[in-house]
Structures are given as C-alpha cells and as structure tokens.
PDB file of N, CA and C in Angstrom:
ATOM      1  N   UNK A   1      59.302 112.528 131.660  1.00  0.00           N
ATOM      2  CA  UNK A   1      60.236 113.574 131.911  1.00  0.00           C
ATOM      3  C   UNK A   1      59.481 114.757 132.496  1.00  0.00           C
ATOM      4  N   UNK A   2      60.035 115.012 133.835  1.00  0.00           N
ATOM      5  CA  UNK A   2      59.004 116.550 134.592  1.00  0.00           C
ATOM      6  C   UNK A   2      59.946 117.810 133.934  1.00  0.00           C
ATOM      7  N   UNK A   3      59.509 118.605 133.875  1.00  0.00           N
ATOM      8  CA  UNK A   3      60.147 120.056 134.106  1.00  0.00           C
ATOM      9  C   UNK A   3      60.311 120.738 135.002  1.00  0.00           C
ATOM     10  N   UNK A   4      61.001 121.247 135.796  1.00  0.00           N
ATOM     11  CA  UNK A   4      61.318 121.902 136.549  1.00  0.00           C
ATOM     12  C   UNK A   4      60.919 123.326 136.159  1.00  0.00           C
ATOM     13  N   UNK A   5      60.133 123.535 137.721  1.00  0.00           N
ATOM     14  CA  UNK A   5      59.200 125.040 137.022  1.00  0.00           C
ATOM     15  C   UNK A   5      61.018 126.505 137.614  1.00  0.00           C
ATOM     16  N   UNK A   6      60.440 127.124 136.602  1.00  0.00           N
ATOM     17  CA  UNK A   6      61.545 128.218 136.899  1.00  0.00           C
ATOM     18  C   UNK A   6      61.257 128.951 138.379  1.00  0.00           C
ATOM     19  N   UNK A   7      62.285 128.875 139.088  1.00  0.00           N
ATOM     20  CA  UNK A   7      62.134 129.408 140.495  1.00  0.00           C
ATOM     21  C   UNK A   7      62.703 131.126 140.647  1.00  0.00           C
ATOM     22  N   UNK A   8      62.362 131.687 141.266  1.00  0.00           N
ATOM     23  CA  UNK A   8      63.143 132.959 141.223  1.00  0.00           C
ATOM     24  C   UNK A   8      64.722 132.689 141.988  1.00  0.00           C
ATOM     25  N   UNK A   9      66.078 133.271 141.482  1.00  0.00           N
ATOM     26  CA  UNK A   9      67.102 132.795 141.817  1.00  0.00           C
ATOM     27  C   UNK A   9      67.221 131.674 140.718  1.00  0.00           C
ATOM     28  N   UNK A  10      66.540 130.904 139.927  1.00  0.00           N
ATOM     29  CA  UNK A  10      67.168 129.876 139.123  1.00  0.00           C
ATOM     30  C   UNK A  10      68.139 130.471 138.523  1.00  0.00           C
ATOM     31  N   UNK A  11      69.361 129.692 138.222  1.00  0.00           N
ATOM     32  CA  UNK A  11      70.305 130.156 137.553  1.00  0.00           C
ATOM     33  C   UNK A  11      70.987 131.668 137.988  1.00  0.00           C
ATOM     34  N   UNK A  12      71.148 131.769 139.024  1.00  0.00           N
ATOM     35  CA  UNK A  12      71.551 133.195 139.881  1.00  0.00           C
ATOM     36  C   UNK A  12      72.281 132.508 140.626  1.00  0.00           C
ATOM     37  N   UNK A  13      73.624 132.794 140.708  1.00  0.00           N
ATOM     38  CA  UNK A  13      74.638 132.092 141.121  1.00  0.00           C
ATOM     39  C   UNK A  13      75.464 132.812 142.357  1.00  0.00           C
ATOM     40  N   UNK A  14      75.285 134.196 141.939  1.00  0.00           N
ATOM     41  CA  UNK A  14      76.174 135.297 142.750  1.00  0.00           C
ATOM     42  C   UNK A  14      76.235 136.715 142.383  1.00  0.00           C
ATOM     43  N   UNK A  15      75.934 137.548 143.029  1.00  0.00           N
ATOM     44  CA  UNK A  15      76.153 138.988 142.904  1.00  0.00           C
ATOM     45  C   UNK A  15      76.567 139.662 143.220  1.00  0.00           C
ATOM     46  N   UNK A  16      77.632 140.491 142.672  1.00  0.00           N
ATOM     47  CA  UNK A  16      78.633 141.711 143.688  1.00  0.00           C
ATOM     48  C   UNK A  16      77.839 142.673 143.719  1.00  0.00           C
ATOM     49  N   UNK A  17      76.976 142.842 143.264  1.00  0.00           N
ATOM     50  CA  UNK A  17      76.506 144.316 143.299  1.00  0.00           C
ATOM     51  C   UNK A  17      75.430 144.130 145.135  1.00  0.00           C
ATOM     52  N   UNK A  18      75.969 145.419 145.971  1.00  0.00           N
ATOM     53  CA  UNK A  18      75.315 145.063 147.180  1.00  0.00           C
ATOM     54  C   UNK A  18      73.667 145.660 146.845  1.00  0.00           C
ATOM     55  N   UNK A  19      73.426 146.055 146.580  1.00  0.00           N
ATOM     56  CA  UNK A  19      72.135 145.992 146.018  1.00  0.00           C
ATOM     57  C   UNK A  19      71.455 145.569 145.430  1.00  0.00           C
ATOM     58  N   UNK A  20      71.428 144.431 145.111  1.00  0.00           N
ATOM     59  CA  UNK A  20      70.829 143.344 144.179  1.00  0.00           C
ATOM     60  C   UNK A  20      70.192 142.233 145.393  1.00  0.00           C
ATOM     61  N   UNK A  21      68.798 142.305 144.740  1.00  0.00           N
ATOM     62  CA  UNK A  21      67.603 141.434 145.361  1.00  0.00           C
ATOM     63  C   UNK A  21      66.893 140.545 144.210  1.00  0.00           C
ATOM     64  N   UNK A  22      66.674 139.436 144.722  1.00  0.00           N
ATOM     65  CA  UNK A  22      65.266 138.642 143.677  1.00  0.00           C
ATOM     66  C   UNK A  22      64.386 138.946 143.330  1.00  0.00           C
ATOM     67  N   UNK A  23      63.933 139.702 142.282  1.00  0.00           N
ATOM     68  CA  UNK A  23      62.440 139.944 142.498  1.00  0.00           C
ATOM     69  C   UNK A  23      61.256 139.012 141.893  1.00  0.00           C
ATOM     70  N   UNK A  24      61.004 138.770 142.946  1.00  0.00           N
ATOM     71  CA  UNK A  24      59.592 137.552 142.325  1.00  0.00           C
ATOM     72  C   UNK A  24      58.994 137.951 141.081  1.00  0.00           C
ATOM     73  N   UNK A  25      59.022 137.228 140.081  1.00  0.00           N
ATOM     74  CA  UNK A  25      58.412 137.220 138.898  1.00  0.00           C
ATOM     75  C   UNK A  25      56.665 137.256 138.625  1.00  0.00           C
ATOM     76  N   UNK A  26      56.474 138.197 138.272  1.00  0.00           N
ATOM     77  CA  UNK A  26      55.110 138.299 138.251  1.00  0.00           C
ATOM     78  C   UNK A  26      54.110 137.487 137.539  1.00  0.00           C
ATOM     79  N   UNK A  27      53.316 136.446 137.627  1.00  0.00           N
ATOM     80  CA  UNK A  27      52.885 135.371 137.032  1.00  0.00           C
ATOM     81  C   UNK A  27      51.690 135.876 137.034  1.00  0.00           C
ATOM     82  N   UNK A  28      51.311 135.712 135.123  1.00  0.00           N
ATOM     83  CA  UNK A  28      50.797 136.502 134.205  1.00  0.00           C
ATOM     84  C   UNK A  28      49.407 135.522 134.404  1.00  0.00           C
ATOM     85  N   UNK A  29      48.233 135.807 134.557  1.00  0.00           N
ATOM     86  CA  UNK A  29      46.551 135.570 134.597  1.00  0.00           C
ATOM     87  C   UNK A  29      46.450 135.041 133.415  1.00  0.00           C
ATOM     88  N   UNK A  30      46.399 133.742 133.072  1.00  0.00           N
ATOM     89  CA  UNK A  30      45.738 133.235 132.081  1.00  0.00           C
ATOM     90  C   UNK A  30      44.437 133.596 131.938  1.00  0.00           C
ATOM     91  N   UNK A  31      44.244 134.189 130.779  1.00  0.00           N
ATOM     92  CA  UNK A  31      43.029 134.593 130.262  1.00  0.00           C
ATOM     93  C   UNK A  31      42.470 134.439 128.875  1.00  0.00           C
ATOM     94  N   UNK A  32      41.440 133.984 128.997  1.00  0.00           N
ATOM     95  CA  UNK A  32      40.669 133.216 128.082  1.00  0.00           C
ATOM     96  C   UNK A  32      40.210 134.577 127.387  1.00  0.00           C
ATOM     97  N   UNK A  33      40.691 134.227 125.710  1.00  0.00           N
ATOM     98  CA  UNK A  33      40.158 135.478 124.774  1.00  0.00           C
ATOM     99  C   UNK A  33      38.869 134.699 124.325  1.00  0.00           C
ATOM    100  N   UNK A  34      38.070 135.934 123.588  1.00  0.00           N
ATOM    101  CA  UNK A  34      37.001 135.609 123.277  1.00  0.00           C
ATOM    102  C   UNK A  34      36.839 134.627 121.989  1.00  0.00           C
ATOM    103  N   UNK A  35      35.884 133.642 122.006  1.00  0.00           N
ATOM    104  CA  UNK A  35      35.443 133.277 120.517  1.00  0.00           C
ATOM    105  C   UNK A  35      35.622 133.881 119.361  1.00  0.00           C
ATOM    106  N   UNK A  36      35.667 134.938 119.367  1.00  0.00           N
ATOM    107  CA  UNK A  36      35.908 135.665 117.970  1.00  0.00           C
ATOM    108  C   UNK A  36      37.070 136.118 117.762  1.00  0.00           C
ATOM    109  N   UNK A  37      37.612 136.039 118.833  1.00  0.00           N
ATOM    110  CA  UNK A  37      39.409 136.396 118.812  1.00  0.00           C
ATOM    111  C   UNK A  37      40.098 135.678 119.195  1.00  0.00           C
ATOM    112  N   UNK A  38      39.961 134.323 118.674  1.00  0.00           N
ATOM    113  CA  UNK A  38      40.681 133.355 119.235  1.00  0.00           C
ATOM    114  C   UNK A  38      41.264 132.176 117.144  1.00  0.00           C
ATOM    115  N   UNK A  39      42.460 132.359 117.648  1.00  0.00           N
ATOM    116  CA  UNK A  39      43.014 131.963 115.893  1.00  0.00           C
ATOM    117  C   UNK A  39      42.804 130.212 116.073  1.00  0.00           C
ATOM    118  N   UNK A  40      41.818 129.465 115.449  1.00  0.00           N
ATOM    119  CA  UNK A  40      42.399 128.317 115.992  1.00  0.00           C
ATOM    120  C   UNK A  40      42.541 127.217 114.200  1.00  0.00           C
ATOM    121  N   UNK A  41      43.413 126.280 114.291  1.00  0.00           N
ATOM    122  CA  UNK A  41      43.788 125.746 113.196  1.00  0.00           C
ATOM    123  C   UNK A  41      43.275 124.345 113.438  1.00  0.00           C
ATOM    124  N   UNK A  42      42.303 123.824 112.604  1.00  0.00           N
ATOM    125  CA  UNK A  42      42.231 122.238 112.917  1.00  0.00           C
ATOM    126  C   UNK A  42      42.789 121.507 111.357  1.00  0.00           C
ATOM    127  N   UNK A  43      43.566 120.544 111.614  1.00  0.00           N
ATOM    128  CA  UNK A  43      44.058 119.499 110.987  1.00  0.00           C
ATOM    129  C   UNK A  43      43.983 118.580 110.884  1.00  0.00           C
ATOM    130  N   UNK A  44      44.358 117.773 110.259  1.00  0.00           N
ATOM    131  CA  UNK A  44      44.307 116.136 110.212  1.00  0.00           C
ATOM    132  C   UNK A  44      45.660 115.676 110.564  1.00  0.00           C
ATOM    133  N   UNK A  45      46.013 114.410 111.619  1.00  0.00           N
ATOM    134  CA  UNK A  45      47.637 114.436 111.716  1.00  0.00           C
ATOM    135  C   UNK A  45      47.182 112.766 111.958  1.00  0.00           C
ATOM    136  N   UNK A  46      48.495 112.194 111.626  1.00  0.00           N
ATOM    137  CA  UNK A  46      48.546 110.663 112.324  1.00  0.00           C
ATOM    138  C   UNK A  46      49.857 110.399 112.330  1.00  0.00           C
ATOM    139  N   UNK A  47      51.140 111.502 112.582  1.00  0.00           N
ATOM    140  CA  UNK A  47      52.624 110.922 112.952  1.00  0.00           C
ATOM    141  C   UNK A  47      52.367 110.461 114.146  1.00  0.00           C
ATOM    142  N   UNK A  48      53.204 109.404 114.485  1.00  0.00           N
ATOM    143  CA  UNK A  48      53.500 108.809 115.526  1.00  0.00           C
ATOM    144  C   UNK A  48      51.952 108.453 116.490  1.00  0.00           C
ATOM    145  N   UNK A  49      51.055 107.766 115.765  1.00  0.00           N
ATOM    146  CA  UNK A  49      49.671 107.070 116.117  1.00  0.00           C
ATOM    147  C   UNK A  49      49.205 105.907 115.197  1.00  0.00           C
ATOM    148  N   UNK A  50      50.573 105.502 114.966  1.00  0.00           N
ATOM    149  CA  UNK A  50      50.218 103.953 114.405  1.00  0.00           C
ATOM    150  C   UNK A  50      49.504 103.998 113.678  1.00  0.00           C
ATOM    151  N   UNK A  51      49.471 105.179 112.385  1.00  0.00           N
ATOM    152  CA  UNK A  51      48.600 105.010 110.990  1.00  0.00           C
ATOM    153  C   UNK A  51      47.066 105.594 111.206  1.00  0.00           C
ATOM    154  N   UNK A  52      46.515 105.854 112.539  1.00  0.00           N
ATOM    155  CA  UNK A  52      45.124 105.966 112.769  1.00  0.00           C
ATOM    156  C   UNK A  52      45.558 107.906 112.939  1.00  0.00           C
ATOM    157  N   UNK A  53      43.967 108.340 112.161  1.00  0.00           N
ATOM    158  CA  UNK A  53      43.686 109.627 111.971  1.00  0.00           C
ATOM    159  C   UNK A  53      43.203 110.331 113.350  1.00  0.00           C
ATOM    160  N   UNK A  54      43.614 111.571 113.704  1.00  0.00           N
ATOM    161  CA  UNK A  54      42.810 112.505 114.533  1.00  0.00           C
ATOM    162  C   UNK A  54      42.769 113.848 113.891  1.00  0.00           C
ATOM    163  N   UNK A  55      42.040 114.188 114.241  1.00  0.00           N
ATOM    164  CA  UNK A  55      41.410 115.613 113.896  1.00  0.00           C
ATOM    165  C   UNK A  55      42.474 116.508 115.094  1.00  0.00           C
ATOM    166  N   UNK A  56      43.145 117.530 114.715  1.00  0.00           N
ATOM    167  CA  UNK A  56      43.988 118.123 115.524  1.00  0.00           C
ATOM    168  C   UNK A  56      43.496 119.601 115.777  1.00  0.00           C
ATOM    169  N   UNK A  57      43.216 120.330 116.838  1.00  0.00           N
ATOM    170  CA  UNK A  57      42.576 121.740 116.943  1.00  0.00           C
ATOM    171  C   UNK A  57      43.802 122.756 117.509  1.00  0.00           C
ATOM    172  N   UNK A  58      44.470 123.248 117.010  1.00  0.00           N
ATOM    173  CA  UNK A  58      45.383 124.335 117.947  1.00  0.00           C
ATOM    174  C   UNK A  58      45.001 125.344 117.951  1.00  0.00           C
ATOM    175  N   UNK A  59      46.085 126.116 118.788  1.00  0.00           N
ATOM    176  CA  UNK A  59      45.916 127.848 118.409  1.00  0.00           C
ATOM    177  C   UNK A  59      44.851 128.265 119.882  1.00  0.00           C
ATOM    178  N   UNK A  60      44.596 127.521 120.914  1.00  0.00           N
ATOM    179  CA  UNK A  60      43.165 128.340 121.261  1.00  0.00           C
ATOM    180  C   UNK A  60      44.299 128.874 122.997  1.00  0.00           C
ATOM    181  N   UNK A  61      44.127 129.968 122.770  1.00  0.00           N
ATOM    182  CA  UNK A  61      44.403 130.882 124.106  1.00  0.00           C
ATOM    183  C   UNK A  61      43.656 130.945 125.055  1.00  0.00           C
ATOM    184  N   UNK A  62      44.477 130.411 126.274  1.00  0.00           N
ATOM    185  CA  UNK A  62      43.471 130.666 127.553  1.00  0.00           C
ATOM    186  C   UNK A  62      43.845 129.611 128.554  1.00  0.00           C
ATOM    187  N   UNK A  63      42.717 129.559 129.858  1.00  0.00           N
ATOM    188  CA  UNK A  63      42.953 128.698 130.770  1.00  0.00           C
ATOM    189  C   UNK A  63      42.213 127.055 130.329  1.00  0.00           C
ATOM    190  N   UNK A  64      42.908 126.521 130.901  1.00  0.00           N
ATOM    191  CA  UNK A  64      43.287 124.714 131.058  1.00  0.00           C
ATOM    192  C   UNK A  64      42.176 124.735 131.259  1.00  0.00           C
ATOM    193  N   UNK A  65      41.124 124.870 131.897  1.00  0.00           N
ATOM    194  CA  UNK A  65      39.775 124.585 132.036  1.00  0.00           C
ATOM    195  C   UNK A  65      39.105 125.259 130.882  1.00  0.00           C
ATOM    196  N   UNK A  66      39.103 125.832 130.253  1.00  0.00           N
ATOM    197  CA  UNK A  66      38.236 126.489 128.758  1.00  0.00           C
ATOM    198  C   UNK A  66      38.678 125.585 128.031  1.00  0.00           C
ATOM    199  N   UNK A  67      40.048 124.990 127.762  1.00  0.00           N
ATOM    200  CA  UNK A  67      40.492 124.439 126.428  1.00  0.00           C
ATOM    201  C   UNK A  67      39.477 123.008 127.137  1.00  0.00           C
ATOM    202  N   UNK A  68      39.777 122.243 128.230  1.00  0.00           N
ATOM    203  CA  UNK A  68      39.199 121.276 128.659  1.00  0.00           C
ATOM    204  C   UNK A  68      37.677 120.961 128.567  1.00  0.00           C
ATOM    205  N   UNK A  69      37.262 122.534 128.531  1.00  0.00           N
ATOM    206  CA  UNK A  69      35.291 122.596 128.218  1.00  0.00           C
ATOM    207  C   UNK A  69      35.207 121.891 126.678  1.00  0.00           C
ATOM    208  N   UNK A  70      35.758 122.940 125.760  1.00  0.00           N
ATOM    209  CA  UNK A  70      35.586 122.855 124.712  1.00  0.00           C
ATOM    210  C   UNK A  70      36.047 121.352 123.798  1.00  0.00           C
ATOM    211  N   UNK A  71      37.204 121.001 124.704  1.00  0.00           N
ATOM    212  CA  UNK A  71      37.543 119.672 123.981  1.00  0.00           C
ATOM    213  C   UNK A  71      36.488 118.713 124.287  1.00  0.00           C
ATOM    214  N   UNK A  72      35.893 118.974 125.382  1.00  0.00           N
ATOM    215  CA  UNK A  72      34.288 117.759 126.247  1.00  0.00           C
ATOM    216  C   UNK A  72      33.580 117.848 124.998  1.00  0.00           C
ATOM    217  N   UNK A  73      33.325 119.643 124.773  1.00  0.00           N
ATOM    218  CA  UNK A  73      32.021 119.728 123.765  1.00  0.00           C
ATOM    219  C   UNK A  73      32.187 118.908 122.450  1.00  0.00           C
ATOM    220  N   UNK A  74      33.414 119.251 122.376  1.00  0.00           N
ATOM    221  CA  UNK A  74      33.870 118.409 120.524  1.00  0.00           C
ATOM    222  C   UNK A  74      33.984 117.219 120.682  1.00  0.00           C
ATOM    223  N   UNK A  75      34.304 116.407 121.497  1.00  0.00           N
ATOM    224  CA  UNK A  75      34.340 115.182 121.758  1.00  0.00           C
ATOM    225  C   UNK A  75      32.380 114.511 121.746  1.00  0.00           C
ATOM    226  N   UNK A  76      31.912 115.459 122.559  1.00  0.00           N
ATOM    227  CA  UNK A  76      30.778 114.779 122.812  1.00  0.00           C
ATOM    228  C   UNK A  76      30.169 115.124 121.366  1.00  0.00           C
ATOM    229  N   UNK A  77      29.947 115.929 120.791  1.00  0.00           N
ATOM    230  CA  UNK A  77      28.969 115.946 119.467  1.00  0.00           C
ATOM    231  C   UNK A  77      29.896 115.221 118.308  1.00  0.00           C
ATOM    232  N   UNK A  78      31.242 114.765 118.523  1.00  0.00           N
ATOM    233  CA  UNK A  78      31.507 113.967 117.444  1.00  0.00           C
ATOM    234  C   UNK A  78      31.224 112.586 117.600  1.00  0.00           C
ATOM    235  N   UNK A  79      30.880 112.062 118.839  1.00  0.00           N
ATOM    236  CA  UNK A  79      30.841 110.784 119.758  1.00  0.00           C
ATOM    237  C   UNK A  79      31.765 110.200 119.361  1.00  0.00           C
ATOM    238  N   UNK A  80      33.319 110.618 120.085  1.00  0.00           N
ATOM    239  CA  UNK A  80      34.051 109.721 119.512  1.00  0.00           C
ATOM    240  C   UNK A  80      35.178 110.167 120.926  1.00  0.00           C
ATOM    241  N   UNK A  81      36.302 109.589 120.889  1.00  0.00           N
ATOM    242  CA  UNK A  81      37.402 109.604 122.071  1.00  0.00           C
ATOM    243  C   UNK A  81      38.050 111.373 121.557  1.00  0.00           C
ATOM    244  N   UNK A  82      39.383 111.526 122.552  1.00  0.00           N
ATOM    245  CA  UNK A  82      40.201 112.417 122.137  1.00  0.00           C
ATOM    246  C   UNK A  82      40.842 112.587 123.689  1.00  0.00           C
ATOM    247  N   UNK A  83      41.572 113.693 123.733  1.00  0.00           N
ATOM    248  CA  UNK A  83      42.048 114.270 124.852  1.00  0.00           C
ATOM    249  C   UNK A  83      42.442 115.760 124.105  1.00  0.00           C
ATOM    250  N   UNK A  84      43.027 116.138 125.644  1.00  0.00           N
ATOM    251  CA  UNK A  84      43.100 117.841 125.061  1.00  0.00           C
ATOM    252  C   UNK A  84      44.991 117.749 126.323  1.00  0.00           C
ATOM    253  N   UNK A  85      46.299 118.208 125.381  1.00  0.00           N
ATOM    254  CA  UNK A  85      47.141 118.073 125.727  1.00  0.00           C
ATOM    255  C   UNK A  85      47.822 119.048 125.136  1.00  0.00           C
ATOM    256  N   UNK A  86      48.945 119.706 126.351  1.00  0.00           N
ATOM    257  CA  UNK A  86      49.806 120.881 125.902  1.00  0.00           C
ATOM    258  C   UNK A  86      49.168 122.089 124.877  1.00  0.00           C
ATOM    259  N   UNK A  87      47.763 121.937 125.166  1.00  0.00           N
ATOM    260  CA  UNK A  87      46.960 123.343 124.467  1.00  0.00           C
ATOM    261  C   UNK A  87      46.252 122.687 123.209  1.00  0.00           C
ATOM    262  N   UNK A  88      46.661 121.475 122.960  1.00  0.00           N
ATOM    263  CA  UNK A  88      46.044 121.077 121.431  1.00  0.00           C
ATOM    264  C   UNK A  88      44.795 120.064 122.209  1.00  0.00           C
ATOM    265  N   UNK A  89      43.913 119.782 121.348  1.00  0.00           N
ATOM    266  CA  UNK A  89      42.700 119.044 121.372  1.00  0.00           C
ATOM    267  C   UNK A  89      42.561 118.506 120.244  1.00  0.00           C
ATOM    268  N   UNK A  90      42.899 116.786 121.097  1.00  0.00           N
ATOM    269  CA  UNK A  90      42.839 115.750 119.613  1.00  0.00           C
ATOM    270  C   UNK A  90      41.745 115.260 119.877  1.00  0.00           C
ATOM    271  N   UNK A  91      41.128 115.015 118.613  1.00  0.00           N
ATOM    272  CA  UNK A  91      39.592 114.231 118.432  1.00  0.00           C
ATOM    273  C   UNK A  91      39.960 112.561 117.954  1.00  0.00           C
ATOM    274  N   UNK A  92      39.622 111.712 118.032  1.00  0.00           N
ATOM    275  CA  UNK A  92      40.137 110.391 117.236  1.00  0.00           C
ATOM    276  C   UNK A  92      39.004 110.215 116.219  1.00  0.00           C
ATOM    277  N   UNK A  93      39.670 110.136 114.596  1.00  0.00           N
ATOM    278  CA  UNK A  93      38.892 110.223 113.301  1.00  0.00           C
ATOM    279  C   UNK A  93      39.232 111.497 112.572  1.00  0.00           C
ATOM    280  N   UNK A  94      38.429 111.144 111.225  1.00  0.00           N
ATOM    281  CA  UNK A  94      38.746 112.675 110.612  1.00  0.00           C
ATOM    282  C   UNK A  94      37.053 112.786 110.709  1.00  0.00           C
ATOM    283  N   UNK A  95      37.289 114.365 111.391  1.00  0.00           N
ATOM    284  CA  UNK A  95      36.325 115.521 112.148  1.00  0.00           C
ATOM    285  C   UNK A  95      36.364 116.871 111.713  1.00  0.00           C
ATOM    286  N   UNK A  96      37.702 116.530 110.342  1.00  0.00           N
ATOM    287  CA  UNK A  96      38.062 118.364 110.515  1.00  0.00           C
ATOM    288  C   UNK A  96      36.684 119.058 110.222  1.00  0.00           C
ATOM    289  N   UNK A  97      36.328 118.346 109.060  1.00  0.00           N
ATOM    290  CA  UNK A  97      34.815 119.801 108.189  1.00  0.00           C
ATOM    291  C   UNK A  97      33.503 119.586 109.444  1.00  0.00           C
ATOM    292  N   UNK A  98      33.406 118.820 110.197  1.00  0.00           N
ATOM    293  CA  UNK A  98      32.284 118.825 111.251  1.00  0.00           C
ATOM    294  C   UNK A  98      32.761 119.659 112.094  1.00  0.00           C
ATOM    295  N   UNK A  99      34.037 120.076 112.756  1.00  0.00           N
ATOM    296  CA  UNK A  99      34.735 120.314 113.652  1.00  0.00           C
ATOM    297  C   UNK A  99      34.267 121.668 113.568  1.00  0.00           C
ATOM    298  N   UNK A 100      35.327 122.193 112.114  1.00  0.00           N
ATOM    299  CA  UNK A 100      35.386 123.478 111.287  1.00  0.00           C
ATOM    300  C   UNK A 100      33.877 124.068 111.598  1.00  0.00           C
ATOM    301  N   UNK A 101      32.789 123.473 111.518  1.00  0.00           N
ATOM    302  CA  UNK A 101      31.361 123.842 111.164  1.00  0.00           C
ATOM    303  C   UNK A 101      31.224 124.329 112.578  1.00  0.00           C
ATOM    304  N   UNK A 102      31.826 123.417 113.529  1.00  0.00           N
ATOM    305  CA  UNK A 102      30.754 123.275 114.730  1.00  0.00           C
ATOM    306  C   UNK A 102      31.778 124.875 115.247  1.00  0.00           C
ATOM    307  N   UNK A 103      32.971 125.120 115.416  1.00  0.00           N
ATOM    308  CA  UNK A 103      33.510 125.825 115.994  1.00  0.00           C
ATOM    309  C   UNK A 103      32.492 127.417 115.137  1.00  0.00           C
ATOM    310  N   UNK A 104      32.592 127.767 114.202  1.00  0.00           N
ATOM    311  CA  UNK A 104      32.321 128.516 113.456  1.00  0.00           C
ATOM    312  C   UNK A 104      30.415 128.711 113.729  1.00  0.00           C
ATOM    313  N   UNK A 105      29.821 128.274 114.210  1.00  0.00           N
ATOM    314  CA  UNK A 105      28.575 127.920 114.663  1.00  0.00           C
ATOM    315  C   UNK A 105      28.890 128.621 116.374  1.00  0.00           C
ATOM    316  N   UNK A 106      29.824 128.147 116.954  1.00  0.00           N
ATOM    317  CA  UNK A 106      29.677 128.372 118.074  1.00  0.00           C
ATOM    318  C   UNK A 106      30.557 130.007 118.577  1.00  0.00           C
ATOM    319  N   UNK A 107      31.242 130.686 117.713  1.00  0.00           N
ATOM    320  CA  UNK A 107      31.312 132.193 117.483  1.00  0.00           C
ATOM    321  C   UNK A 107      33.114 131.866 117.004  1.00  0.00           C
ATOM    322  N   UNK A 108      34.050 130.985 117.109  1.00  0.00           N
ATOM    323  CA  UNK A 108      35.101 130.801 116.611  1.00  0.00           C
ATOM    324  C   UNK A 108      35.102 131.575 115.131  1.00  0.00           C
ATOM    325  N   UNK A 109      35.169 132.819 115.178  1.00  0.00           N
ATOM    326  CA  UNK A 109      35.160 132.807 113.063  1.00  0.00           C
ATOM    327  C   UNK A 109      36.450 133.181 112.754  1.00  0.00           C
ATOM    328  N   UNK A 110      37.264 132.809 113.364  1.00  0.00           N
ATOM    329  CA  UNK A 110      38.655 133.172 112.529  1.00  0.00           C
ATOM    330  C   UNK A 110      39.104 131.735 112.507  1.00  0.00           C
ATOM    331  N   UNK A 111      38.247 130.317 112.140  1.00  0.00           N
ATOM    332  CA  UNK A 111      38.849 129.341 112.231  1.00  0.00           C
ATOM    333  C   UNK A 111      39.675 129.216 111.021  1.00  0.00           C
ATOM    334  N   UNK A 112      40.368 128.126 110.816  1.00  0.00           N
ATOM    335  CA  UNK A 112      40.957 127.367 109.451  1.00  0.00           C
ATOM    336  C   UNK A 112      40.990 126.169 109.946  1.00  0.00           C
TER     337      UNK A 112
END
C-alpha cells in the first residue's frame, strides 16, 4: 500500500474568496538531534514474527541516513541481522542490555 504524499491544493476543491492562492507548504529540514538529546526506548517485541525475538530501538529523531548509520553500528557489534523501518531499528535476538550499554557508551544517556 503507497501513500500518497500531500500535494499543495490536496483536498482544495474551490474558493470564492478572489484572493485566495496555494501556498506551498514549507517542508521542515530533518534534523538530527544530538546524542544526548535524543529519547530512545529499546524493547523486546515478537508480535507478528512467528514467535522469534528482536530487540526493538525507537524514539530516535532525525534524518533516514543517521537512523540507517546507527542501525549498521548495532547490527554490526551485535553480529546479528535487523533492519531499520518507519524510524524503529530492529535487531534479530534479545540485545536489549548490550544494546542499552552500547547506546549509553556512545553519548545516548537518556536511554530506557
């Protein structure tokens, strides 16, 4: 299923008012907060994965390429699979207290 990205005019059907224009929506700079200000929650989840555990990381603000670094890094020092999807970064296994360590090591300190 795609989404349809919101267009300016979506859902703008008609206007009496003769002064009324579109105004392009200003599309906001993803920006990557810092390690230390960044809330992130790791869990343990296995709904809908056929009984097998992953280590679940949310919460981390920023651009698709930072969350994508960091999921490489956790992946590679846990040596194990994962992907990083819709902002979350799944690890495959339980990783949380290595995870927890490694983020908190690497300046994350507002983890849980």
């Amino acid at each position: 299923m795609s989404k349809k990205k919101n267009t300016p005019g979506n859902g703008i059907v008609y206007s009496t008012d003769p002064n009324f224009s579109l105004e392009p929506e200003q599309e906001e700079a993803a920006v990557t907060l810092a390690p230390a200000e960044q809330i992130l929650r790791v869990t343990l989840d296995k709904k809908q994965r056929a009984g097998k555990v992953v280590t679940l990381i949310t919460g981390f603000v920023g651009k698709d390429e930072d969350i994508e670094k960091l999921g490489k890094e956790l992946k590679t020092k846990c040596g194990t699979g994962g992907s990083v999807k819709d902002g979350e970064i799944l690890i495959q296994g339980d990783y949380k207290e290595k995870v927890v360590k490694w983020l908190l090591d690497w300046g994350y300190k507002r983890t849980k």
